[in-house]
Protein backbone atom coordinates (compact mmCIF):
# COMPACT_ATOMS: atom_id res chain seq x y z
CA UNK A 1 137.84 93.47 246.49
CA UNK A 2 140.31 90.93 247.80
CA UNK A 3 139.31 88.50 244.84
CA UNK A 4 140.09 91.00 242.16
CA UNK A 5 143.06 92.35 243.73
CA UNK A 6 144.35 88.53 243.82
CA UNK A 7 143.39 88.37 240.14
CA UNK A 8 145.13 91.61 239.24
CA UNK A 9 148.58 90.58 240.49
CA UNK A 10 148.14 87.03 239.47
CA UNK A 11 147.84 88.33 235.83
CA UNK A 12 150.40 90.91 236.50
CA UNK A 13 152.60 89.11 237.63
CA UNK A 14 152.85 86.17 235.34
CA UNK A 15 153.01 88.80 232.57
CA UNK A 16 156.32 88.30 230.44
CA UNK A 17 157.20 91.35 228.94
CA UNK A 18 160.39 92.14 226.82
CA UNK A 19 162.75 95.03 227.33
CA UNK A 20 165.95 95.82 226.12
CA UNK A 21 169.01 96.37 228.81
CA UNK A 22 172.21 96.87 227.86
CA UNK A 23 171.70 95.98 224.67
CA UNK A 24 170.05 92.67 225.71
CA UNK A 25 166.69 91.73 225.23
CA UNK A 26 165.00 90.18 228.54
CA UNK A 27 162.43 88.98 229.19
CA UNK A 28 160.95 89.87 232.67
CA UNK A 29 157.57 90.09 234.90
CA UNK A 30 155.70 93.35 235.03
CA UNK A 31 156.57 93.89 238.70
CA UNK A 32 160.37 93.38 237.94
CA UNK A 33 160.01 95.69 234.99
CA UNK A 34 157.91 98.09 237.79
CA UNK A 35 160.79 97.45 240.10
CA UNK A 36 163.02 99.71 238.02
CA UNK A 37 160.97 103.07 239.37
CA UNK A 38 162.82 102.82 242.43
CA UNK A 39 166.13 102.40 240.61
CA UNK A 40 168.83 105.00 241.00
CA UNK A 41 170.42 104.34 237.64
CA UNK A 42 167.71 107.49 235.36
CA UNK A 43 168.01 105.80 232.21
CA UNK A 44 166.84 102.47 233.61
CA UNK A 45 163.94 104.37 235.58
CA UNK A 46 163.15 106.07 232.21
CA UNK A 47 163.14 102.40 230.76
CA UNK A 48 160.72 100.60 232.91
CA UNK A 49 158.36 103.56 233.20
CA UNK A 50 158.12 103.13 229.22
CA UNK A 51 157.98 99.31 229.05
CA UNK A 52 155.12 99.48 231.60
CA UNK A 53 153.34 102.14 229.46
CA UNK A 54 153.74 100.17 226.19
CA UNK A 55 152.66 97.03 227.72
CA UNK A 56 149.60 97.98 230.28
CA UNK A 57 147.01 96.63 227.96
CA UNK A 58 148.40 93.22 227.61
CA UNK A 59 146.15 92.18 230.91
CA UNK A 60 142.93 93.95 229.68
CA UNK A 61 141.11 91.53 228.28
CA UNK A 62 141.49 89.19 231.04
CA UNK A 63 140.24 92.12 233.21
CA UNK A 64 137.29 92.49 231.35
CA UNK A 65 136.39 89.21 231.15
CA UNK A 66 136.48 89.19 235.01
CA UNK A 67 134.25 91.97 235.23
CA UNK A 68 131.81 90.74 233.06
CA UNK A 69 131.34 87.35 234.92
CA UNK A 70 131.60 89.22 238.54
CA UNK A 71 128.45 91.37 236.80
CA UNK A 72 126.62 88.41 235.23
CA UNK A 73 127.00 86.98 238.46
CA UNK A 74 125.32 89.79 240.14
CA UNK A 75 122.24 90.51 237.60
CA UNK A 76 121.50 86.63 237.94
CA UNK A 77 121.58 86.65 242.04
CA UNK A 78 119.66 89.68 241.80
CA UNK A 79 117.18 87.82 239.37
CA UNK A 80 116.68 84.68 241.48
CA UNK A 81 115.87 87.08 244.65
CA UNK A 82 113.03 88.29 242.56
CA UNK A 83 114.25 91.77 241.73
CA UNK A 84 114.29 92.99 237.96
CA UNK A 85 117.75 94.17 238.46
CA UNK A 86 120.62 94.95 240.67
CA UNK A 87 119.78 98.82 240.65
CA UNK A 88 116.43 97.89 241.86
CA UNK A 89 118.10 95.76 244.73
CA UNK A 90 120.34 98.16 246.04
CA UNK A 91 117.68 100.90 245.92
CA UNK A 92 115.57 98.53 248.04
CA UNK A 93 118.54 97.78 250.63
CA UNK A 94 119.47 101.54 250.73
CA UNK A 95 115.52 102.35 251.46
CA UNK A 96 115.93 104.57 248.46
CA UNK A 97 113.37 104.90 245.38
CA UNK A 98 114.30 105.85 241.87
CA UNK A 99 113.06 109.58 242.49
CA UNK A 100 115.60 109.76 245.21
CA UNK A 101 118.04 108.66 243.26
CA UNK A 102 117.27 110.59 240.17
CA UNK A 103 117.60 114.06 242.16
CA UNK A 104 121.05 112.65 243.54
């Protein structure tokens, strides 16, 4: 968990997004632009929160490409330990069967 988390505010963070203040168009980080919750000026407050909902999906792909190599990574180690897939591991490590599961 510590990788991704590393990975999610490395992407975050060197995310440029623009937003208008004052009638100026900056450009600033996603946590600066997060910063501006905790502002005591509304309008600004009102600001971020809808910069950071406009631009949330700017680090998804990057996300998902993460995910899919942390999962390739884990059918192939699962593969080279001999098991037909990385359900069939953790049922083995949890001394469970599929039944078991199943009735979960």
């Amino acid at each position: 968990m510590v990788a991704w988390a590393n990975l999610q505010d490395a992407v975050t963070g060197n995310l440029l997004i623009d937003i208008e203040i004052d009638g100026k168009t900056e450009q600033l980080s996603f946590p600066q632009v997060r910063s501006f919750a905790s502002s005591s000026d509304a309008a600004l407050k009102k600001k971020g929160y809808e910069t950071e909902l406009a631009n949330h999906e700017k680090p998804e792909l990057t996300s998902a490409e993460a995910i899919n190599v942390i999962k390739g990574e884990v059918i192939l180690t699962s593969r080279l330990r001999g098991y037909s897939s990385p359900l069939e591991q953790m049922l083995k490590n949890s001394r469970m069967n599929e039944k078991i599961l199943d009735f979960l």
